[in-house]
Each structure stands twice: as structure tokens, then as C-alpha cells.
N, C-alpha and C. Protein backbone atom coordinates (compact mmCIF):
# COMPACT_ATOMS: atom_id res chain seq x y z
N UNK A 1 166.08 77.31 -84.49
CA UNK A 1 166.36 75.88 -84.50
C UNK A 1 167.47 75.63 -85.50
N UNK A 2 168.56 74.95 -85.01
CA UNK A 2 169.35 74.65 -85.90
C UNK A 2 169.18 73.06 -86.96
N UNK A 3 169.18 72.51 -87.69
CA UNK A 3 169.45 71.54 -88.53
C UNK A 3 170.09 71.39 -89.08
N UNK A 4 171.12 70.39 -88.77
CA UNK A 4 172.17 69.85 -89.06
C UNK A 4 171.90 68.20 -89.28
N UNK A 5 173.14 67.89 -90.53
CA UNK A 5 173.01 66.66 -90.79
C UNK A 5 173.93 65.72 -90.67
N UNK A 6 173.85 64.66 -90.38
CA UNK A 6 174.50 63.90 -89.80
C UNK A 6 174.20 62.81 -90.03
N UNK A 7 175.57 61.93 -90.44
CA UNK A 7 175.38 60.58 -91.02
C UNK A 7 175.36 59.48 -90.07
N UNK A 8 174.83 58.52 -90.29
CA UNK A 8 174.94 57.07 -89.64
C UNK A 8 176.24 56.63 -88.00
N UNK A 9 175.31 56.43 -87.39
CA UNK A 9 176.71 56.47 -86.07
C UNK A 9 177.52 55.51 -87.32
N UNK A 10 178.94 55.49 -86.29
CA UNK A 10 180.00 54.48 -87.82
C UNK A 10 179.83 52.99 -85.90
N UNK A 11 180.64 52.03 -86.50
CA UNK A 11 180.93 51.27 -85.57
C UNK A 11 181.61 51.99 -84.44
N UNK A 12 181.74 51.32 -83.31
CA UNK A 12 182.15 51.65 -82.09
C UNK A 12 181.89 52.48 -81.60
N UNK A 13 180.56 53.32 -81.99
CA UNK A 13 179.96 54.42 -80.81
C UNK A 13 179.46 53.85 -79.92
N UNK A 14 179.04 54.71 -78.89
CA UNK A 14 178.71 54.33 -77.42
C UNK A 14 177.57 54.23 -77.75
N UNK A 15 176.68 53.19 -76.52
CA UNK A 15 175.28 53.00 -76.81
C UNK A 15 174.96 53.61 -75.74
N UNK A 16 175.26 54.52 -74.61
CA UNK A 16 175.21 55.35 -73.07
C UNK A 16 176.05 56.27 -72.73
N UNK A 17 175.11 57.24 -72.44
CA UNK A 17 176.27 58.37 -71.96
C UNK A 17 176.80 58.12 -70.82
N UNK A 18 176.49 56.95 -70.03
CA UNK A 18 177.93 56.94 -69.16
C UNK A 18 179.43 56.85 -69.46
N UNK A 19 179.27 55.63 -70.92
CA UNK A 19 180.53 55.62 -71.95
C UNK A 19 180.48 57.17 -72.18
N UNK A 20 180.11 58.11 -72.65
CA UNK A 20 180.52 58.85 -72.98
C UNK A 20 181.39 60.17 -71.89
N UNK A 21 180.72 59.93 -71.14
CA UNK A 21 180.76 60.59 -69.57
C UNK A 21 182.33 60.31 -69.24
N UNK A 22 182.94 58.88 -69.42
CA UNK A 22 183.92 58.19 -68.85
C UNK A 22 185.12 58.65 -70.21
N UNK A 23 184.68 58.77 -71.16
CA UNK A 23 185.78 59.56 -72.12
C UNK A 23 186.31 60.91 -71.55
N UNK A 24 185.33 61.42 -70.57
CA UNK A 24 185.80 62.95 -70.54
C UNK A 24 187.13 62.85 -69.06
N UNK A 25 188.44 62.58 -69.43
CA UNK A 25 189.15 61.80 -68.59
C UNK A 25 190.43 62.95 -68.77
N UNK A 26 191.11 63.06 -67.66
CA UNK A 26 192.46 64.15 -67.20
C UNK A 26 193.81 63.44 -68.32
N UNK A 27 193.51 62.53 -68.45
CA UNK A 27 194.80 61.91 -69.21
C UNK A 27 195.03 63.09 -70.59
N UNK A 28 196.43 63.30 -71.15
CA UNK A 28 196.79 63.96 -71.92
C UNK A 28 195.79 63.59 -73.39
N UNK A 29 196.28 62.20 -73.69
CA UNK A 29 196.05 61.90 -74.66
C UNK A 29 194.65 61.07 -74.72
N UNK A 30 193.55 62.03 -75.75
CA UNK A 30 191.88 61.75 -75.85
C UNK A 30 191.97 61.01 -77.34
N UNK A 31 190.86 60.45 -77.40
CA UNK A 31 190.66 59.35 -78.59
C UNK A 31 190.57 60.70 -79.69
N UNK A 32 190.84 60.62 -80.74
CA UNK A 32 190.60 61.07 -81.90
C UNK A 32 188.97 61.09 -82.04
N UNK A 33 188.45 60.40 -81.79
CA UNK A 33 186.48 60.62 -82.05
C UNK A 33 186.02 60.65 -81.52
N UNK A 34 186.35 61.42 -80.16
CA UNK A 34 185.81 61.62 -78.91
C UNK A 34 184.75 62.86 -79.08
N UNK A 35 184.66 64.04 -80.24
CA UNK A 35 183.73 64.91 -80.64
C UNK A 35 182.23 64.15 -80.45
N UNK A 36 182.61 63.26 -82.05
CA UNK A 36 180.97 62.35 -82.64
C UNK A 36 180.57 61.36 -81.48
N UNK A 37 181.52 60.36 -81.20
CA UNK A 37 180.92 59.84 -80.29
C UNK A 37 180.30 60.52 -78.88
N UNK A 38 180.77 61.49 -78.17
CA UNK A 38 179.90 62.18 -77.28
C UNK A 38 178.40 62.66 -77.99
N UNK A 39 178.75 63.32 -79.17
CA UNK A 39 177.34 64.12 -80.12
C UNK A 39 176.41 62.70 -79.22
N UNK A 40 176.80 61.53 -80.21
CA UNK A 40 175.80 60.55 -80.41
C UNK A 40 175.52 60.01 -78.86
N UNK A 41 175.86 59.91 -77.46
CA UNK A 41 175.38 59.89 -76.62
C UNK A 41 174.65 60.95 -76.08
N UNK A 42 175.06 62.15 -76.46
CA UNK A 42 174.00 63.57 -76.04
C UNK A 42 172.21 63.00 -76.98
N UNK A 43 172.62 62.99 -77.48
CA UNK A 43 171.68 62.53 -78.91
C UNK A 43 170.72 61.38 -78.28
N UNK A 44 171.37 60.01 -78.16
CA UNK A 44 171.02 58.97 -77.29
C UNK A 44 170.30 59.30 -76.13
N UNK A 45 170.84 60.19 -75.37
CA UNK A 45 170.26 60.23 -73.83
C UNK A 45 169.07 61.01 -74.03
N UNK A 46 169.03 62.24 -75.40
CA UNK A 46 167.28 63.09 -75.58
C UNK A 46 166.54 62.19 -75.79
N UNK A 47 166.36 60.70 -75.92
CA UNK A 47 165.70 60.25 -76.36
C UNK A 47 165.45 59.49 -75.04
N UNK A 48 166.07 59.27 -74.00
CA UNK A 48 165.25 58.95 -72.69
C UNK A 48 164.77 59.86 -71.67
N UNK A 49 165.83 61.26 -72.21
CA UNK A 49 164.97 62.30 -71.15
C UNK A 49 164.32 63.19 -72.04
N UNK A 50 162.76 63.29 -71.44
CA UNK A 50 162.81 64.72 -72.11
C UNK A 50 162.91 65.54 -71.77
N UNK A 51 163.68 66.45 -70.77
CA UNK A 51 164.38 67.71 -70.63
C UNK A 51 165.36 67.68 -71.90
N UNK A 52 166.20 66.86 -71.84
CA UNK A 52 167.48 67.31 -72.79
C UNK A 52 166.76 66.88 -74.06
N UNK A 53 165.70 66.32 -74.43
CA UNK A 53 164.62 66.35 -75.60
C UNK A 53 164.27 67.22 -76.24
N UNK A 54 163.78 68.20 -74.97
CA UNK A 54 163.14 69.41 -75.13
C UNK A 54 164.49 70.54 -75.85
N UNK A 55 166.26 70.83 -75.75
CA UNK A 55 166.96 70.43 -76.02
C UNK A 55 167.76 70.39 -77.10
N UNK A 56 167.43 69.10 -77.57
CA UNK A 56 167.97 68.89 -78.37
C UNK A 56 167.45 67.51 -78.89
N UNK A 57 167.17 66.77 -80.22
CA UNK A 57 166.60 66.02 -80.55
C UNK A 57 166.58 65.52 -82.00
N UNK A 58 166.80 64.54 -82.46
CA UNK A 58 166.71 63.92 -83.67
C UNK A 58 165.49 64.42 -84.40
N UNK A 59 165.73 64.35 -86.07
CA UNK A 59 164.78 64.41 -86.36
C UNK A 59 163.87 63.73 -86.65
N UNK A 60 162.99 63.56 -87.43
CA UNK A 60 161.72 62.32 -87.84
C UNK A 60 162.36 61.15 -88.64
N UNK A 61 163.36 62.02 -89.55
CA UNK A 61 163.87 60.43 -90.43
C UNK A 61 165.24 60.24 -90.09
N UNK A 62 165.69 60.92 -88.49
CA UNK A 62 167.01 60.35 -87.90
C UNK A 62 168.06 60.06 -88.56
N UNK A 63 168.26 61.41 -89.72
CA UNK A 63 169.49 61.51 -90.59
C UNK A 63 170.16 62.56 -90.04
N UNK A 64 169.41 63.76 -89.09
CA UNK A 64 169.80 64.92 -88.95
C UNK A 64 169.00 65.23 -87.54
N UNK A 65 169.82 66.26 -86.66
CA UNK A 65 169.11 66.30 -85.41
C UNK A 65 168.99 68.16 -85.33
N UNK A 66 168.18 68.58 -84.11
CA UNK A 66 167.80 69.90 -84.22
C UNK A 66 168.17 70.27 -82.94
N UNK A 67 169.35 71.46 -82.32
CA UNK A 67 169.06 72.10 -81.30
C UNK A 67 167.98 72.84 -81.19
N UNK A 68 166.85 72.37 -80.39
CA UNK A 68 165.60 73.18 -80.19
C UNK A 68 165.78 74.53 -79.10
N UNK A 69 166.78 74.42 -78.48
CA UNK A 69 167.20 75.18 -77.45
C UNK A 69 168.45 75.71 -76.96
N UNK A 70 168.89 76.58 -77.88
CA UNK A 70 170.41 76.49 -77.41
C UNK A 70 170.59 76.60 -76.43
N UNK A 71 170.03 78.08 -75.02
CA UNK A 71 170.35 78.45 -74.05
C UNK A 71 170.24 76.83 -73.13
N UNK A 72 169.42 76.30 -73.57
CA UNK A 72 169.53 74.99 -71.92
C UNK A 72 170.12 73.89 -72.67
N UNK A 73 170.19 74.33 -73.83
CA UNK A 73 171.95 72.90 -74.39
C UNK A 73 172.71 73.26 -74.06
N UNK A 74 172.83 74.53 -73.89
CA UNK A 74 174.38 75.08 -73.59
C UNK A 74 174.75 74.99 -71.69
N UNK A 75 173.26 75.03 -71.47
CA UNK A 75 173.97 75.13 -69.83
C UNK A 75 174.24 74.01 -69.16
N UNK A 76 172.63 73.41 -69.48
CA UNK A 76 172.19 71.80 -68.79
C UNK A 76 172.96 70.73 -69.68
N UNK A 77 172.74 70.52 -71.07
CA UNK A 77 173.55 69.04 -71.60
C UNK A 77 175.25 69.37 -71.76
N UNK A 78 175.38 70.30 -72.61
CA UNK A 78 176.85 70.38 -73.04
C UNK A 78 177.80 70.27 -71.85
N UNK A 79 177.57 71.00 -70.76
CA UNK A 79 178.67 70.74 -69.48
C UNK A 79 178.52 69.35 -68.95
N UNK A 80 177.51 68.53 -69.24
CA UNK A 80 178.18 67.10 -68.84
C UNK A 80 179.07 66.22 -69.67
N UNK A 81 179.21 66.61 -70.92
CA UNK A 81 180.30 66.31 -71.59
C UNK A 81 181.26 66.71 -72.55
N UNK A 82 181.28 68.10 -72.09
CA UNK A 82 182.05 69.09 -72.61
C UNK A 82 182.24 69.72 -71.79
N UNK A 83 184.01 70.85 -72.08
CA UNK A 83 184.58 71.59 -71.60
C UNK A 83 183.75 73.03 -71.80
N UNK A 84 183.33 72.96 -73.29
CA UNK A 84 182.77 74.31 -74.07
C UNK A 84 181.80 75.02 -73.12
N UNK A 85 181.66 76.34 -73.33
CA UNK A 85 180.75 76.79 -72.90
C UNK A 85 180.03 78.32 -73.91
N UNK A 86 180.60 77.81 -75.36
CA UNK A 86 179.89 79.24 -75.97
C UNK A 86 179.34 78.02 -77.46
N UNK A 87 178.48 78.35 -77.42
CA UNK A 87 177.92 77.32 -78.90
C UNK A 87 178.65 77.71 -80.35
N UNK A 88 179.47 78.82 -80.16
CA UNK A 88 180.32 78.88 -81.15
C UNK A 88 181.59 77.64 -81.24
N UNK A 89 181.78 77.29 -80.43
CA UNK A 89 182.79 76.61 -80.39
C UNK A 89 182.35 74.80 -80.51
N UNK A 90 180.96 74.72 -80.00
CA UNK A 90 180.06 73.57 -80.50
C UNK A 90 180.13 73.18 -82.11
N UNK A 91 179.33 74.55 -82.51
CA UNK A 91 179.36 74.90 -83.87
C UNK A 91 180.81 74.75 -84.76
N UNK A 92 181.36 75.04 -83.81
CA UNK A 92 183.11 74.96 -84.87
C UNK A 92 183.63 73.54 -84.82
N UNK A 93 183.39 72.51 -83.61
CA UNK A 93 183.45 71.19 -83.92
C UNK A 93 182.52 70.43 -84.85
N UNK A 94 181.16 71.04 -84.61
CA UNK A 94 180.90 70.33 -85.85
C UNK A 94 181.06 70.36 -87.03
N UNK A 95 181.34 71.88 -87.36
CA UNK A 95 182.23 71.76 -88.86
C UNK A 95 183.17 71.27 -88.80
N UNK A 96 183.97 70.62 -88.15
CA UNK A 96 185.44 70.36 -88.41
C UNK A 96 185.27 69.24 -88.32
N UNK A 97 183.96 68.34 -87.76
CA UNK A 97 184.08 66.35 -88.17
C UNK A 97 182.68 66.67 -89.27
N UNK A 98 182.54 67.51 -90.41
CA UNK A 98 182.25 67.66 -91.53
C UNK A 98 180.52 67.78 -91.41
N UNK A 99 179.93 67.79 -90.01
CA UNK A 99 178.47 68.26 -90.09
C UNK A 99 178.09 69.63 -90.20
N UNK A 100 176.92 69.52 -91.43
CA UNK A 100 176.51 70.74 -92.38
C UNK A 100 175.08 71.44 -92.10
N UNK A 101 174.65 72.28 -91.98
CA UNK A 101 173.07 72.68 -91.70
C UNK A 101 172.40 72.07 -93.07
């Protein structure tokens, strides 16, 4: 299980992964916070399904969330809004918008 922490959505995150769904767009140029804001609709949507629950999931005091599952984050959630397909490269975005285990 991974734990990672993660601060407060900021303003203008999506409240649905369809917003987030609709970021993932052919145009050259992608929003600059198109990483966190997807996180926080992946995040959002474990909390109405529980497959992607099972997943992946916030924790109890919803400062920090836990991949419970990499193999079916990686197959089932991440390809609906991501290109990625090796959790190394998951892992390397989230260090790079500054989330820490």
C-alpha cells in the first residue's frame, strides 16, 4: 500500500471525472494542472465506485490517499485518464507536483 500525502484540493478542481475525462483532449497545448486535478477526480470517483475504491482511496482524515491496488489502478482507473501505463511514471508525477509518502 502506498501513502502518500496530499494537500487540500486548491480552487478550481473538478468536482467529476467527466471534467476530468474532457481535459484528456488532442489539442497541443494541456493546462499546466492537468496532473492534480485528474489525481482529485480519480480520488472523487473511489468514493462513488467501489471497484476503483477497492483501488485506490482516501484516507480516514482525507489529508492523504492509499493505492490499495496497484495492478487494477494501473489497468482499470489510470487508462481513463491517463496516457501512462507503468506506475513508475505515476509515481514520477507525483513527485514532481511535490506529493511525498
Amino acid at each position: 500500500m502506498m501513502d502518500l500525502s496530499i494537500a487540500a484540493p486548491e480552487k478550481g478542481m473538478c468536482n467529476s471525472h467527466q471534467a476530468a475525462l474532457t481535459l484528456r483532449s488532442t489539442s497541443p497545448q494541456r493546462p499546466k494542472s492537468e496532473f492534480p486535478t485528474k489525481l482529485y477526480a480519480i480520488l472523487e470517483l473511489a468514493d462513488k465506485i467501489p471497484e476503483v475504491a477497492e483501488a485506490i482511496t482516501w484516507l480516514p482524515h482525507g489529508r492523504a490517499f492509499a493505492i490499495r491496488n496497484k495492478d487494477t489502478f494501473m489497468k482499470e482507473v489510470v487508462p481513463l485518464f491517463f496516457n501512462q501505463t507503468q506506475i513508475r511514471s505515476f509515481n514520477r508525477q507525483l513527485h514532481l507536483w511535490g506529493f511525498h509518502r
